[in-house]
C-alpha atoms as a PDB file:
ATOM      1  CA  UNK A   1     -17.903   7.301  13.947  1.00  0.00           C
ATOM      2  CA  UNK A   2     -21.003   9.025  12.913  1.00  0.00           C
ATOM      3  CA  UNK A   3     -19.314  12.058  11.168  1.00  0.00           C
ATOM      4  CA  UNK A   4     -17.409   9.442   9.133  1.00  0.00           C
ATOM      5  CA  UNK A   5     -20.543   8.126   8.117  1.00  0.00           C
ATOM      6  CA  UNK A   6     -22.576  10.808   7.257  1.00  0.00           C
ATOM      7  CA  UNK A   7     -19.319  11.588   5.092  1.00  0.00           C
ATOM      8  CA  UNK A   8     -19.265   8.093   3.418  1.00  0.00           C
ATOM      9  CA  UNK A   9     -23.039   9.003   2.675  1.00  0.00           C
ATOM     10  CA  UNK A  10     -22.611  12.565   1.319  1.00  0.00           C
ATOM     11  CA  UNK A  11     -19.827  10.930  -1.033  1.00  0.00           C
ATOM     12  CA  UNK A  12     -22.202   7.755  -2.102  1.00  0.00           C
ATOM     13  CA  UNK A  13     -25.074  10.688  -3.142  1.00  0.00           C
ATOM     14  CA  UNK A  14     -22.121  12.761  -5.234  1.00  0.00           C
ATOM     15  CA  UNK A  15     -21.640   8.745  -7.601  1.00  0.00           C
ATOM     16  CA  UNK A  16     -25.681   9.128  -8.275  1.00  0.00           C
ATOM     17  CA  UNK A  17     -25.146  11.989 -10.326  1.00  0.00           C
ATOM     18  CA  UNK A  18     -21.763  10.662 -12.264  1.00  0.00           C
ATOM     19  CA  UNK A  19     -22.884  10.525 -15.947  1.00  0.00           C
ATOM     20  CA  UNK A  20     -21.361   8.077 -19.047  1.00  0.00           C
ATOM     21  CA  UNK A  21     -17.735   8.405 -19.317  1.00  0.00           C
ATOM     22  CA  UNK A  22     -16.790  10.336 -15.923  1.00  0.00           C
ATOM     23  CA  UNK A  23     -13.597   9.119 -15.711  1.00  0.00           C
ATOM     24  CA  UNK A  24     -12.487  10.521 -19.010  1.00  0.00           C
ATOM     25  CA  UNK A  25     -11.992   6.604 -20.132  1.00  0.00           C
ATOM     26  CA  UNK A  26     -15.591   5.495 -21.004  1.00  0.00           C
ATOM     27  CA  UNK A  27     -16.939   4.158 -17.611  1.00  0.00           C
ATOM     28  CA  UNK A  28     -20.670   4.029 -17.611  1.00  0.00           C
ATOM     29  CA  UNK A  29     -22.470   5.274 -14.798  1.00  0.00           C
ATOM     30  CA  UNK A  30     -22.995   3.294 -11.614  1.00  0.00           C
ATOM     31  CA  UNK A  31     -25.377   1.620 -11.285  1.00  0.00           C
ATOM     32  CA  UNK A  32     -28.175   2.524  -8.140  1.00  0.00           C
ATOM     33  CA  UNK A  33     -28.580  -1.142  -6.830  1.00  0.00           C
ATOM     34  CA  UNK A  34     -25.066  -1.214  -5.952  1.00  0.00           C
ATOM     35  CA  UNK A  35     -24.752   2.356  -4.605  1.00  0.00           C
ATOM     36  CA  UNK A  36     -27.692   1.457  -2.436  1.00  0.00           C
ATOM     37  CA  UNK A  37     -25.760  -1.921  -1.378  1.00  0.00           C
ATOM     38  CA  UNK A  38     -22.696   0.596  -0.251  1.00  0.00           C
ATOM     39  CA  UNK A  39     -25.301   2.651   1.744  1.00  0.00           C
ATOM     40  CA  UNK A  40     -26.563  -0.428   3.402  1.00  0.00           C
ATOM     41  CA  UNK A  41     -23.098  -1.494   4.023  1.00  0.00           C
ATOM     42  CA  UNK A  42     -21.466   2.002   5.192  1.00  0.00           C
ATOM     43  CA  UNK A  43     -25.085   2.437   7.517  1.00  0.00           C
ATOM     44  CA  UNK A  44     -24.395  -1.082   9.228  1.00  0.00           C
ATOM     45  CA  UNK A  45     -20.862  -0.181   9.764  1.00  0.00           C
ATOM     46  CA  UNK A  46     -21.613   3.039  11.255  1.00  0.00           C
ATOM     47  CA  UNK A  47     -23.884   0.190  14.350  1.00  0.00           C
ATOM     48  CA  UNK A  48     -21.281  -2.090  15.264  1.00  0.00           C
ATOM     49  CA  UNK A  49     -20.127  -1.117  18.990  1.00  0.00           C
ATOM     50  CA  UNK A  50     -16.763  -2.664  18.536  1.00  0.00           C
ATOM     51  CA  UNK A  51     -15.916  -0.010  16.201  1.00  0.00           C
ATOM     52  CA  UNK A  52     -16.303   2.978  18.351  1.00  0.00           C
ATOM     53  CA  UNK A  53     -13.208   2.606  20.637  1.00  0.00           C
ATOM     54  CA  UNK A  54     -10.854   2.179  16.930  1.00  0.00           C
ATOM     55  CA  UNK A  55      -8.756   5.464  16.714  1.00  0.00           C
ATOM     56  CA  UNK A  56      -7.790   6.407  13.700  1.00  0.00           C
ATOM     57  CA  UNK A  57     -10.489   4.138  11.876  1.00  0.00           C
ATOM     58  CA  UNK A  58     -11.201   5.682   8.296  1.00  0.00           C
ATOM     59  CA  UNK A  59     -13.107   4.457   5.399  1.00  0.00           C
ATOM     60  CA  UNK A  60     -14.944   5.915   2.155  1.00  0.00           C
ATOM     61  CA  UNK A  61     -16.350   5.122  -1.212  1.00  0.00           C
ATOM     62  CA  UNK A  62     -14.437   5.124  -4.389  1.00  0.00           C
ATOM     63  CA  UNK A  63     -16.412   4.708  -7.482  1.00  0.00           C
ATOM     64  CA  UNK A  64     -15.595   1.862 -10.107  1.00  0.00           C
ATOM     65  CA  UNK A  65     -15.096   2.791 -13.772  1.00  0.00           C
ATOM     66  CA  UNK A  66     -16.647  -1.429 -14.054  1.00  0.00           C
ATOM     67  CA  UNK A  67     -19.929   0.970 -12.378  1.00  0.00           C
ATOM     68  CA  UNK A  68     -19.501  -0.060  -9.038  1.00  0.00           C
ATOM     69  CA  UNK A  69     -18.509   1.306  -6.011  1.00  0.00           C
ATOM     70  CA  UNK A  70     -15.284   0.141  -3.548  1.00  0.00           C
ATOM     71  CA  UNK A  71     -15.208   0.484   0.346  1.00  0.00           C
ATOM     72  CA  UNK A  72     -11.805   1.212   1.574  1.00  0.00           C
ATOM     73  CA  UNK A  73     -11.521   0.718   5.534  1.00  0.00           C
ATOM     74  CA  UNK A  74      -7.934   1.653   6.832  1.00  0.00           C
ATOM     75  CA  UNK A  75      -6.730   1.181  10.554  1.00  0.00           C
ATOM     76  CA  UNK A  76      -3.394   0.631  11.837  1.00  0.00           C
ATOM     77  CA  UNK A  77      -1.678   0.507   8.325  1.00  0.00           C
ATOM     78  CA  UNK A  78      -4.029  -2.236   7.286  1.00  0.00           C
ATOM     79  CA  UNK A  79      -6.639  -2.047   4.481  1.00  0.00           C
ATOM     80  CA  UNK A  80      -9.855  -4.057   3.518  1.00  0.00           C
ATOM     81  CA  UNK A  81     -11.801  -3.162   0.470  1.00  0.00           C
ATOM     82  CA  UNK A  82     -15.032  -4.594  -0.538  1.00  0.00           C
ATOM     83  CA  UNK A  83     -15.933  -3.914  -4.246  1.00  0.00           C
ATOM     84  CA  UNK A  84     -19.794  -3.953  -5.285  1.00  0.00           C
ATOM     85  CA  UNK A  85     -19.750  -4.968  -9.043  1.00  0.00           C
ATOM     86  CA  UNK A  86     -23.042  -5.127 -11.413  1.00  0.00           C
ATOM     87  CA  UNK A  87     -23.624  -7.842 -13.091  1.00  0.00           C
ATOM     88  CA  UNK A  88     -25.167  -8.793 -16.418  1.00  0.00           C
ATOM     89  CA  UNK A  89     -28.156 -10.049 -14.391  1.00  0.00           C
ATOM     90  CA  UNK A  90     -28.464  -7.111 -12.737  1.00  0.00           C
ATOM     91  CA  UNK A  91     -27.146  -9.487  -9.545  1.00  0.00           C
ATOM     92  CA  UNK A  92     -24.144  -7.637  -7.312  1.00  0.00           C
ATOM     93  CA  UNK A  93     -20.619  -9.586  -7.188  1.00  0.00           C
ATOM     94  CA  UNK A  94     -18.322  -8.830  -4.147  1.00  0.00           C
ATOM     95  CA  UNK A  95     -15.131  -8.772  -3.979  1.00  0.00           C
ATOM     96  CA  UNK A  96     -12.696  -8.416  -0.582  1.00  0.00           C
ATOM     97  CA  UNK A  97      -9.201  -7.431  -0.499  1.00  0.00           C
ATOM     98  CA  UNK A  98      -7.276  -7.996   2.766  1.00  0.00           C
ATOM     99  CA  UNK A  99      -3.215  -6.188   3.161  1.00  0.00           C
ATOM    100  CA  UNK A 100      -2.096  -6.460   5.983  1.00  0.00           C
ATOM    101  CA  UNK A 101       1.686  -4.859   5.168  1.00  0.00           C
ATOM    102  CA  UNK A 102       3.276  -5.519   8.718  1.00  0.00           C
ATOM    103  CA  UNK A 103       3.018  -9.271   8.144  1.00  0.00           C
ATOM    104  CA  UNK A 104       3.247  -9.015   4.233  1.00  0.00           C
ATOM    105  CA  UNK A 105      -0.058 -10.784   3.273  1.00  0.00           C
ATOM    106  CA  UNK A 106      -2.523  -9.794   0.908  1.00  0.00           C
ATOM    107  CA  UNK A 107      -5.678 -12.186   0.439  1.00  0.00           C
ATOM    108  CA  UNK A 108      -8.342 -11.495  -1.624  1.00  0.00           C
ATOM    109  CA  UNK A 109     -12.210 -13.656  -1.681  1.00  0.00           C
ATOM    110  CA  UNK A 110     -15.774 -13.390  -2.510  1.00  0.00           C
ATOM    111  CA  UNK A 111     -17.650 -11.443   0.140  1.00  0.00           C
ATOM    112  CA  UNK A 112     -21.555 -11.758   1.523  1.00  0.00           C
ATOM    113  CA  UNK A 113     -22.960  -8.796   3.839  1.00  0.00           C
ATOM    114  CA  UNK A 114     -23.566 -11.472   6.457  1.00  0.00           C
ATOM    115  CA  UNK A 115     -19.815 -11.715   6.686  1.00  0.00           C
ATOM    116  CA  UNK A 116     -19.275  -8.173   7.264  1.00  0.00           C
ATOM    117  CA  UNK A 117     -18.260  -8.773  10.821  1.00  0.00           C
ATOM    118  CA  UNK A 118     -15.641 -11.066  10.250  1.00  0.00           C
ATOM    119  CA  UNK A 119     -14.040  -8.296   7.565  1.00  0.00           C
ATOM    120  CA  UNK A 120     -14.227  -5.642  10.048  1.00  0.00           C
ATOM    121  CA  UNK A 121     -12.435  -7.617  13.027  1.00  0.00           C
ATOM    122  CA  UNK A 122      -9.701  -8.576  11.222  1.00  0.00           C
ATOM    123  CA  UNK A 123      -9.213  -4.987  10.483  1.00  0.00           C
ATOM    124  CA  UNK A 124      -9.192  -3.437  13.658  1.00  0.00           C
ATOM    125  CA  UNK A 125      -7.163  -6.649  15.112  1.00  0.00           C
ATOM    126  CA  UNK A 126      -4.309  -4.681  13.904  1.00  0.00           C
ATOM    127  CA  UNK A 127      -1.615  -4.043  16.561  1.00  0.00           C
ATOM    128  CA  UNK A 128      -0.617  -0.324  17.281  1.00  0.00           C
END
């Protein structure tokens, strides 16, 4: 778990330095509250004891051409993602997207870090 972490990290520090239009298509650069958000997120990930016995857990930053970042988690052919979005208050929006393709559901809701847990449960509930 830790080497996937301190690769999540490494990645998050690469989107720091991503200037206007890195995408080729305009998107601005990202915006540090939310990168630091993904940090706290990916770090508190990296603690939670139930995760340590998932094989084949995997999950990295993607940045947002909207200047946030998305967490994909993947285990057992399921997926979560929780997007970080700036706001024109400078406030973060969440986002969480749930597929789950062995039971054909997709769900998708607002997201709070204090409901992390629940997020990451669901994912690893997956059956082998």
């Amino acid at each position: 778990m830790e080497i996937i972490v301190e690769r999540a990290l490494a990645r998050l520090d690469e989107f720091e330095h991503l200037e206007e239009d890195w995408d080729s298509y305009g998107a601005p650069p990202l915006e540090r509250a939310v990168i630091e958000e993904a940090r706290i997120i990916i770090r508190e990930t990296g603690k939670k004891d139930y995760l340590l016995g998932a094989q084949g857990l995997e999950f990295y930053p993607i940045p947002n051409r909207s200047g946030g970042v998305s967490l994909y988690f993947e285990y057992n052919e399921r997926e979560l993602r929780i997007k970080f979005y700036p706001y024109e208050d400078k406030q973060i929006v969440y986002r969480v997207i749930k597929t789950d393709p062995q039971q054909f559901k997709y769900s998708e809701s607002t997201y709070h870090r204090d409901g992390l847990d629940m997020h990451l449960t669901w994912l690893i509930s997956a059956h082998d």
